[in-house]
PDB file of N, CA and C in Angstrom:
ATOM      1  N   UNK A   1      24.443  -3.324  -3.415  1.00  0.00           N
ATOM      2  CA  UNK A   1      23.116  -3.097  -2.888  1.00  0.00           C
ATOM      3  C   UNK A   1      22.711  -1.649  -3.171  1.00  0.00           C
ATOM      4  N   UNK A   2      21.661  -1.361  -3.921  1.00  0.00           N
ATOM      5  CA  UNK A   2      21.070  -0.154  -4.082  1.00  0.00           C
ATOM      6  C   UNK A   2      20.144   0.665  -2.883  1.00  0.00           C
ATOM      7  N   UNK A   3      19.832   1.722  -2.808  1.00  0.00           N
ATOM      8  CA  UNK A   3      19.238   2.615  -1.403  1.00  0.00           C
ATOM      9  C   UNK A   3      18.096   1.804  -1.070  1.00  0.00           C
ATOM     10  N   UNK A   4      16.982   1.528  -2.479  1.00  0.00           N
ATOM     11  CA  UNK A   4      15.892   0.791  -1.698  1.00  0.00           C
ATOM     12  C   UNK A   4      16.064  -0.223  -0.733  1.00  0.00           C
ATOM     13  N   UNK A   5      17.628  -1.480  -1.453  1.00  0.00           N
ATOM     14  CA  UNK A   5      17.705  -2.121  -0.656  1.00  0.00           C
ATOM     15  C   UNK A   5      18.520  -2.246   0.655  1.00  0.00           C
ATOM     16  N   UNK A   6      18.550  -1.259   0.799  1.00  0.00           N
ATOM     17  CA  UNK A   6      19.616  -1.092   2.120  1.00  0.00           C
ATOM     18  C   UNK A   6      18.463  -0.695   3.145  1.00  0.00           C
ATOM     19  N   UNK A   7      17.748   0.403   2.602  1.00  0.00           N
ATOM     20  CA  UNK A   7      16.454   1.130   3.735  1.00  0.00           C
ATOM     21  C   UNK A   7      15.395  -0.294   4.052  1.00  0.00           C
ATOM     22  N   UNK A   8      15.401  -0.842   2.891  1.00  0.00           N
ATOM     23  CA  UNK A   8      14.318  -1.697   3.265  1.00  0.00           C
ATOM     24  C   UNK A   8      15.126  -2.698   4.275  1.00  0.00           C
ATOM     25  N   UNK A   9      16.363  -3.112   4.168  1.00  0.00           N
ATOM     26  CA  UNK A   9      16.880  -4.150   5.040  1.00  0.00           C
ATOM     27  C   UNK A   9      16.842  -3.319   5.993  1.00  0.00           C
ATOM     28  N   UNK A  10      17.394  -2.294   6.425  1.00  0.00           N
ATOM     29  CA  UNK A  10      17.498  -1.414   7.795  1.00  0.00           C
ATOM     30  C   UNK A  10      16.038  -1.668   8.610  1.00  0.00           C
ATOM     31  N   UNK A  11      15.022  -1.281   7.638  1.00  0.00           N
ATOM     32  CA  UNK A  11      13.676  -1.389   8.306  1.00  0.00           C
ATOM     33  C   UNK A  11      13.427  -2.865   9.016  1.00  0.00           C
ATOM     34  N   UNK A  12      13.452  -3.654   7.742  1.00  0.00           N
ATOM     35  CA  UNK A  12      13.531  -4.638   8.173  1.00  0.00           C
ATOM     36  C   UNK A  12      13.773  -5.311   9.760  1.00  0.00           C
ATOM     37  N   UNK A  13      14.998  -4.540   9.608  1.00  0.00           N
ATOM     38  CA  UNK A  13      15.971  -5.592  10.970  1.00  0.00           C
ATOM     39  C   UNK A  13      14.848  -4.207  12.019  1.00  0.00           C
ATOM     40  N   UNK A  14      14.591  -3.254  12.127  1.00  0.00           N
ATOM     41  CA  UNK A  14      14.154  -2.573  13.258  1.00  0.00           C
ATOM     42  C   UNK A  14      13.018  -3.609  13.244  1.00  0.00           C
ATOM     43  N   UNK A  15      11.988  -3.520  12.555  1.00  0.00           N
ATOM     44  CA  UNK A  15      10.679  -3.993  12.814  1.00  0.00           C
ATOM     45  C   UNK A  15      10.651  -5.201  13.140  1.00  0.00           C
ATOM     46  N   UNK A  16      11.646  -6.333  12.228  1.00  0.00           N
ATOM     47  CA  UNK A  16      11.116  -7.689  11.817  1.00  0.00           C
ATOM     48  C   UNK A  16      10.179  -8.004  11.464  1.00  0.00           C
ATOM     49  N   UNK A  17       9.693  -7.563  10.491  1.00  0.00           N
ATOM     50  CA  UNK A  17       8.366  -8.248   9.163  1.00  0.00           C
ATOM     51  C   UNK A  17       8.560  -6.816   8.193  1.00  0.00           C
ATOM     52  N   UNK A  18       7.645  -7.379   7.473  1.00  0.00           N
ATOM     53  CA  UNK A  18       7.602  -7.135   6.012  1.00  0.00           C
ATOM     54  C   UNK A  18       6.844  -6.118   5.800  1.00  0.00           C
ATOM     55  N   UNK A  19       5.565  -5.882   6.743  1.00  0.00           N
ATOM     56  CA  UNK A  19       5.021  -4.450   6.926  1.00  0.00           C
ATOM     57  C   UNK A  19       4.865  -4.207   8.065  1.00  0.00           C
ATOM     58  N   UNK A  20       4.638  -2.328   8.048  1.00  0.00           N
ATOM     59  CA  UNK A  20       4.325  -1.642   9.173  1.00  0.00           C
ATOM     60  C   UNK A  20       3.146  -1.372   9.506  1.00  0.00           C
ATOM     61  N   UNK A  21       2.611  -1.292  10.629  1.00  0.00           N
ATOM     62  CA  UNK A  21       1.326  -0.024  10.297  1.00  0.00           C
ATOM     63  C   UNK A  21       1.569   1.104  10.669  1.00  0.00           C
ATOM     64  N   UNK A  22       0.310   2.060  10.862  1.00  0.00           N
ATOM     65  CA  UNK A  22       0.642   3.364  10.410  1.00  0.00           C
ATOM     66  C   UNK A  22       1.243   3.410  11.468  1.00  0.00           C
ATOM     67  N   UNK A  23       0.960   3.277  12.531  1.00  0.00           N
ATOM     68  CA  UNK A  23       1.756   4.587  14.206  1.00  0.00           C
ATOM     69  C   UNK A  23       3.477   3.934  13.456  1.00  0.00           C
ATOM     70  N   UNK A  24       3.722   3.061  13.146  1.00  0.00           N
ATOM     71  CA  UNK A  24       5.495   2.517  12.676  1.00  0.00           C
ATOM     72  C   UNK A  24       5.794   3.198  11.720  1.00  0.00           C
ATOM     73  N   UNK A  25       4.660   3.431  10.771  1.00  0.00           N
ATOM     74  CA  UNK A  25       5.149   4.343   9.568  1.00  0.00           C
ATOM     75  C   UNK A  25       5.113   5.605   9.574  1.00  0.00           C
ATOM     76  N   UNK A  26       4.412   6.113  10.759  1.00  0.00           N
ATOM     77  CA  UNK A  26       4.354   7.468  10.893  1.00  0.00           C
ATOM     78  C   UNK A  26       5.442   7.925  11.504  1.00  0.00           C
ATOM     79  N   UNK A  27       6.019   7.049  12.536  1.00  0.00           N
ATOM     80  CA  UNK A  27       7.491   7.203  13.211  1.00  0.00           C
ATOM     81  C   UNK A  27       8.752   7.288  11.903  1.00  0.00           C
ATOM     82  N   UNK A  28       8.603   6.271  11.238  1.00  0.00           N
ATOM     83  CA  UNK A  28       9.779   6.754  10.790  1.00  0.00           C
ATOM     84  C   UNK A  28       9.848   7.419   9.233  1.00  0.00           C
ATOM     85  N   UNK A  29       8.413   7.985   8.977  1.00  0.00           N
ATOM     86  CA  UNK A  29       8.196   8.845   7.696  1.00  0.00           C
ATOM     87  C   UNK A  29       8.437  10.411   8.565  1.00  0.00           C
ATOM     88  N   UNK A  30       8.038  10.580  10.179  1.00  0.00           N
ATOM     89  CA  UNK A  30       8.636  11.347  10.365  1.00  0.00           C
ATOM     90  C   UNK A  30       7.258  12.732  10.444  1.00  0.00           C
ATOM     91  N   UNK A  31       5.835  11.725  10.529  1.00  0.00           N
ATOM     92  CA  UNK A  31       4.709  12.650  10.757  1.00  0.00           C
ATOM     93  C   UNK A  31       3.826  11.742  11.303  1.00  0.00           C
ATOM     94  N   UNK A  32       2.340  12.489  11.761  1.00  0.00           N
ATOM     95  CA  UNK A  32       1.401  11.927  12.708  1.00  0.00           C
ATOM     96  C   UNK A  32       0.662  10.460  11.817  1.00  0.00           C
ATOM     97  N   UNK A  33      -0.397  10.246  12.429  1.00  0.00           N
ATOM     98  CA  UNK A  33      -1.111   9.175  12.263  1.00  0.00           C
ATOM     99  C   UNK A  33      -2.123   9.972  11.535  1.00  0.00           C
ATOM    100  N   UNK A  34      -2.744  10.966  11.994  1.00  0.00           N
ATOM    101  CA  UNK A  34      -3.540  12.497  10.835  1.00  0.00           C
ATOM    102  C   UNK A  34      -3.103  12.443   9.718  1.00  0.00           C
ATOM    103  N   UNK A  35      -1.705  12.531   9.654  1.00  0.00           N
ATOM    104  CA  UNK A  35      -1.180  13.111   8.251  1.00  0.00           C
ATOM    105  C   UNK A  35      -1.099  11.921   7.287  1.00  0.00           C
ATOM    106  N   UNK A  36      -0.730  10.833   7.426  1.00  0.00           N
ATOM    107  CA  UNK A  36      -0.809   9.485   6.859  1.00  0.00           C
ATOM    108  C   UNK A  36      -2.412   8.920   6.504  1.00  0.00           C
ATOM    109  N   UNK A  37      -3.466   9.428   7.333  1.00  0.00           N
ATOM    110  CA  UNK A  37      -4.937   9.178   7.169  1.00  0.00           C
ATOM    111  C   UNK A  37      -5.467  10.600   6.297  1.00  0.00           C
ATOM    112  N   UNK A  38      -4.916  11.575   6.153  1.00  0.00           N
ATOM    113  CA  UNK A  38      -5.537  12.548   5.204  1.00  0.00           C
ATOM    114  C   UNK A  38      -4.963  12.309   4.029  1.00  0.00           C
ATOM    115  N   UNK A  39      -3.339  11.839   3.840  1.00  0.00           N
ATOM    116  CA  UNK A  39      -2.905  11.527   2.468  1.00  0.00           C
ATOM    117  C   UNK A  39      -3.798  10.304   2.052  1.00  0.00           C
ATOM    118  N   UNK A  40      -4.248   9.773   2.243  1.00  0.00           N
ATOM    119  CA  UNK A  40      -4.989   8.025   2.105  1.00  0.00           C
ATOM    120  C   UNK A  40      -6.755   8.944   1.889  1.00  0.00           C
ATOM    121  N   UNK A  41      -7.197   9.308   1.917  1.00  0.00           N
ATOM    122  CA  UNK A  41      -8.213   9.913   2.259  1.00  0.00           C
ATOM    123  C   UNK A  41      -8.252  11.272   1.102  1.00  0.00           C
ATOM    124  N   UNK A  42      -7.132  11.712   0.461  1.00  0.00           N
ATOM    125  CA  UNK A  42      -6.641  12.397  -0.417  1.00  0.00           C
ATOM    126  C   UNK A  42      -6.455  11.402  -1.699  1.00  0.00           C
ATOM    127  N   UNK A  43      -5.863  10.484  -1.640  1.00  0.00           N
ATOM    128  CA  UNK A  43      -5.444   9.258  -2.404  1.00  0.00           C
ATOM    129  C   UNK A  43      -3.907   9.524  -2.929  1.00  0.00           C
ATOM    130  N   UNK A  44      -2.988  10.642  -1.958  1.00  0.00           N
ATOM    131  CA  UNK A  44      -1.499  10.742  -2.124  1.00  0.00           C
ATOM    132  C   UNK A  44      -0.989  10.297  -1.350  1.00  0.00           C
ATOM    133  N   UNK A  45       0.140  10.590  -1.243  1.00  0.00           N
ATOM    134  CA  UNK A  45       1.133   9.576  -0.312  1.00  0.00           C
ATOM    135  C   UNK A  45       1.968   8.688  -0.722  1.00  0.00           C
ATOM    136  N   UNK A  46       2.085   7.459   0.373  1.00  0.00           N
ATOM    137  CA  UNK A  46       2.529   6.158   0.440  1.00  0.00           C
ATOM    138  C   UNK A  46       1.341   5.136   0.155  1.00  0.00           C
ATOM    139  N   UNK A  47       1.558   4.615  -0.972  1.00  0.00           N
ATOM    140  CA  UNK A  47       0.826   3.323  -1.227  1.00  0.00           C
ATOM    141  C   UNK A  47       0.646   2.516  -0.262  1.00  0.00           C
ATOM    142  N   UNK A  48      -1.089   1.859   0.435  1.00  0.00           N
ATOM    143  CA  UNK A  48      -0.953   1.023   1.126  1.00  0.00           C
ATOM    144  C   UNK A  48      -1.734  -0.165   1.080  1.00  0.00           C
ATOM    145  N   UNK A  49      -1.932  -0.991   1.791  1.00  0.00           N
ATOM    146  CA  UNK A  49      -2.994  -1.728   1.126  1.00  0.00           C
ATOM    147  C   UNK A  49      -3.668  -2.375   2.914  1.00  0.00           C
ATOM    148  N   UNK A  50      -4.598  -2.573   2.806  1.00  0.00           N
ATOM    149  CA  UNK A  50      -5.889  -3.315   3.872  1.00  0.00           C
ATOM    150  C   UNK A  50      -5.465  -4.988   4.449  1.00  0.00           C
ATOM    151  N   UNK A  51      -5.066  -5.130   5.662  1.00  0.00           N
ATOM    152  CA  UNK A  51      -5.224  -6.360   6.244  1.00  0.00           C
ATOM    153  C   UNK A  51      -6.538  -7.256   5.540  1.00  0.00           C
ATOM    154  N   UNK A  52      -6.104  -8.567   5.265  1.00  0.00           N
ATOM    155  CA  UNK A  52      -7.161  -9.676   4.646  1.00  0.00           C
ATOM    156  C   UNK A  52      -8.177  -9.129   3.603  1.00  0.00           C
ATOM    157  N   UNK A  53      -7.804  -7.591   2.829  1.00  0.00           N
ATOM    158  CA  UNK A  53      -8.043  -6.683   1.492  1.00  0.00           C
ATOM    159  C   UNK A  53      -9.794  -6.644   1.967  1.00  0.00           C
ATOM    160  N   UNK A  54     -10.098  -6.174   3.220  1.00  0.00           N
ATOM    161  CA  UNK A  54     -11.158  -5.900   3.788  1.00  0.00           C
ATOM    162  C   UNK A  54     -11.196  -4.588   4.081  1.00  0.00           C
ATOM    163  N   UNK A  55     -12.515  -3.674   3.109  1.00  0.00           N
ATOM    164  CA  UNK A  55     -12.368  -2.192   2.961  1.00  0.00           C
ATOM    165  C   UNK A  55     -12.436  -1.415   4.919  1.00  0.00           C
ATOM    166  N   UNK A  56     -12.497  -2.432   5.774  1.00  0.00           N
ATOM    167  CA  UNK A  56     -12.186  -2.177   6.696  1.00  0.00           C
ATOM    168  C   UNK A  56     -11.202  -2.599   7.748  1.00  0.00           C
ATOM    169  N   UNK A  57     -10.508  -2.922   7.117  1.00  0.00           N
ATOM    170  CA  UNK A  57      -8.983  -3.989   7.879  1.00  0.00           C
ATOM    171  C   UNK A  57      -8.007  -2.930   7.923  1.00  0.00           C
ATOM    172  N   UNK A  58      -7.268  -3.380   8.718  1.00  0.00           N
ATOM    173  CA  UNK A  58      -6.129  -2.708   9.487  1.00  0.00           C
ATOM    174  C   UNK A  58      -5.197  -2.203   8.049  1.00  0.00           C
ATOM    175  N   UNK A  59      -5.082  -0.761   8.389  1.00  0.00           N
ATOM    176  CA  UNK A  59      -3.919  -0.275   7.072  1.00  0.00           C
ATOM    177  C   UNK A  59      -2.640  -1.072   7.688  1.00  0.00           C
ATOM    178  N   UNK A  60      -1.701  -1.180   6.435  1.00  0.00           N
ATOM    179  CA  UNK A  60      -0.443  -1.504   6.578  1.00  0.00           C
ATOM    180  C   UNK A  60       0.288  -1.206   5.300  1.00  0.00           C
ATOM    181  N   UNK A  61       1.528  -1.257   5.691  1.00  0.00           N
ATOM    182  CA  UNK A  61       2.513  -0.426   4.721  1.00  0.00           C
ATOM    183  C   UNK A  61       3.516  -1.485   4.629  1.00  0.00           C
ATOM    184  N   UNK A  62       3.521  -1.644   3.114  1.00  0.00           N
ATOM    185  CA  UNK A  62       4.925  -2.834   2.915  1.00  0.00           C
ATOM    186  C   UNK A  62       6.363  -2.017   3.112  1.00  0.00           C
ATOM    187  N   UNK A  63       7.291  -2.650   3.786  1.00  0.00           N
ATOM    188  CA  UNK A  63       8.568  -1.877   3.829  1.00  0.00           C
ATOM    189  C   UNK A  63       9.213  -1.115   2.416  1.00  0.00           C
ATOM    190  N   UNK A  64       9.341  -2.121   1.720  1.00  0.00           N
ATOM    191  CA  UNK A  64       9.886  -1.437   0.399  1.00  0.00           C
ATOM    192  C   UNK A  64       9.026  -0.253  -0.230  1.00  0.00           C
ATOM    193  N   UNK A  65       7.801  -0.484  -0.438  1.00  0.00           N
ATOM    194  CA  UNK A  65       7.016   0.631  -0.161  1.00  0.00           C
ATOM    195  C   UNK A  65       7.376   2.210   0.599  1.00  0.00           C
ATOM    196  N   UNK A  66       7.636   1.900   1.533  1.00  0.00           N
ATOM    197  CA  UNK A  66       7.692   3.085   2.663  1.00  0.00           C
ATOM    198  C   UNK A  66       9.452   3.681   1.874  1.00  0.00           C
ATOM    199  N   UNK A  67      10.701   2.427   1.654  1.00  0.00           N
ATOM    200  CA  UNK A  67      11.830   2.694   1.710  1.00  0.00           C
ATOM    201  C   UNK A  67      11.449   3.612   0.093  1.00  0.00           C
ATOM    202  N   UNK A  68      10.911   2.907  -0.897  1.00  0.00           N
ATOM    203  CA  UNK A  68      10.697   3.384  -1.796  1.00  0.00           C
ATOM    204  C   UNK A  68      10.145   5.180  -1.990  1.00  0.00           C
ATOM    205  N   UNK A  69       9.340   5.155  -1.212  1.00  0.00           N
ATOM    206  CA  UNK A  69       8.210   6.421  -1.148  1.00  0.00           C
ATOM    207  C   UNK A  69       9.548   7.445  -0.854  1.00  0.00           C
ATOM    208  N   UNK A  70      10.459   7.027   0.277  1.00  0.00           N
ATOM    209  CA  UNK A  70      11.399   8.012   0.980  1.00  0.00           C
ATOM    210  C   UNK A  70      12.565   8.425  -0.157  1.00  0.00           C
ATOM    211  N   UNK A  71      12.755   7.755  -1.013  1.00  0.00           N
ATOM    212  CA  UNK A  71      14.180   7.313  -1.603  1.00  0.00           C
ATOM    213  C   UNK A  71      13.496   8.826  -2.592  1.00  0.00           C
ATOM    214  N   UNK A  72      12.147   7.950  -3.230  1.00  0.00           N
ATOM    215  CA  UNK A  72      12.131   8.658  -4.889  1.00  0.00           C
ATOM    216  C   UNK A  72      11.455  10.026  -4.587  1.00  0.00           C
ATOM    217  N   UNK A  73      10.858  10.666  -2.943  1.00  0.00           N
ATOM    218  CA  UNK A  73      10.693  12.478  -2.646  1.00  0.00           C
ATOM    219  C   UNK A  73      11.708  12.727  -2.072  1.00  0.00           C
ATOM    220  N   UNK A  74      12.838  12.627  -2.115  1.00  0.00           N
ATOM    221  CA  UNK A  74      14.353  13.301  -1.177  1.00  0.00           C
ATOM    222  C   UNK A  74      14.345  14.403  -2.239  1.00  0.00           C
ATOM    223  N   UNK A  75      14.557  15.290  -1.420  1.00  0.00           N
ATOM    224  CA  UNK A  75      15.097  16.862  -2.367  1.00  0.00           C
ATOM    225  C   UNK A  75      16.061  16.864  -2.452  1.00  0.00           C
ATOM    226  N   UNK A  76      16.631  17.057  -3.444  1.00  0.00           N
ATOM    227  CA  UNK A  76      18.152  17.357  -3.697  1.00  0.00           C
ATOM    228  C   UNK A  76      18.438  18.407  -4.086  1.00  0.00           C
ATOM    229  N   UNK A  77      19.661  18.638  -3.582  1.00  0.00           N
ATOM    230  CA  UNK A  77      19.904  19.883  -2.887  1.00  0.00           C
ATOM    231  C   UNK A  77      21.643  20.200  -3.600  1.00  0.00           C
ATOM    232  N   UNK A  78      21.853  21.639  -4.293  1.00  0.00           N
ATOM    233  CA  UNK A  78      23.182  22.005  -4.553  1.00  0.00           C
ATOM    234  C   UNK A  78      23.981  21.768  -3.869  1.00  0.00           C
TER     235      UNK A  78
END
């Protein structure tokens, strides 16, 4: 099993489903609900996509997504 798929199963089993929304993703990216709405609003970040793809539907964040986003900005370090 590779990191994506370990983070994404980890998430997984916390949440149970397949996406988060933001206050879940902001918990465990580890910043506010601000900072997740200015990256989106910026167009950086974590990729997300719109409940029922309605330019006003509930954000949500696919797990692998989120595990992904975390895996491929880790600093590495000497």
């Amino acid at each position: 099993m590779n990191e994506y798929e370990v983070l994404s199963k980890l998430l997984f089993e916390k949440f149970g489903k397949i996406t988060m929304d933001e206050d879940e993703t902001a918990q465990v990216v580890g910043c506010s609900d601000k900072s997740l709405q200015n990256d989106r609003a910026e167009a950086i970040g974590i990729p997300y996509t719109r409940r029922n793809g309605k330019e006003r539907g509930q954000v949500i964040y696919l797990i692998t997504t989120v595990a992904k986003h975390l895996i491929d900005n880790k600093i590495k370090t000497i």
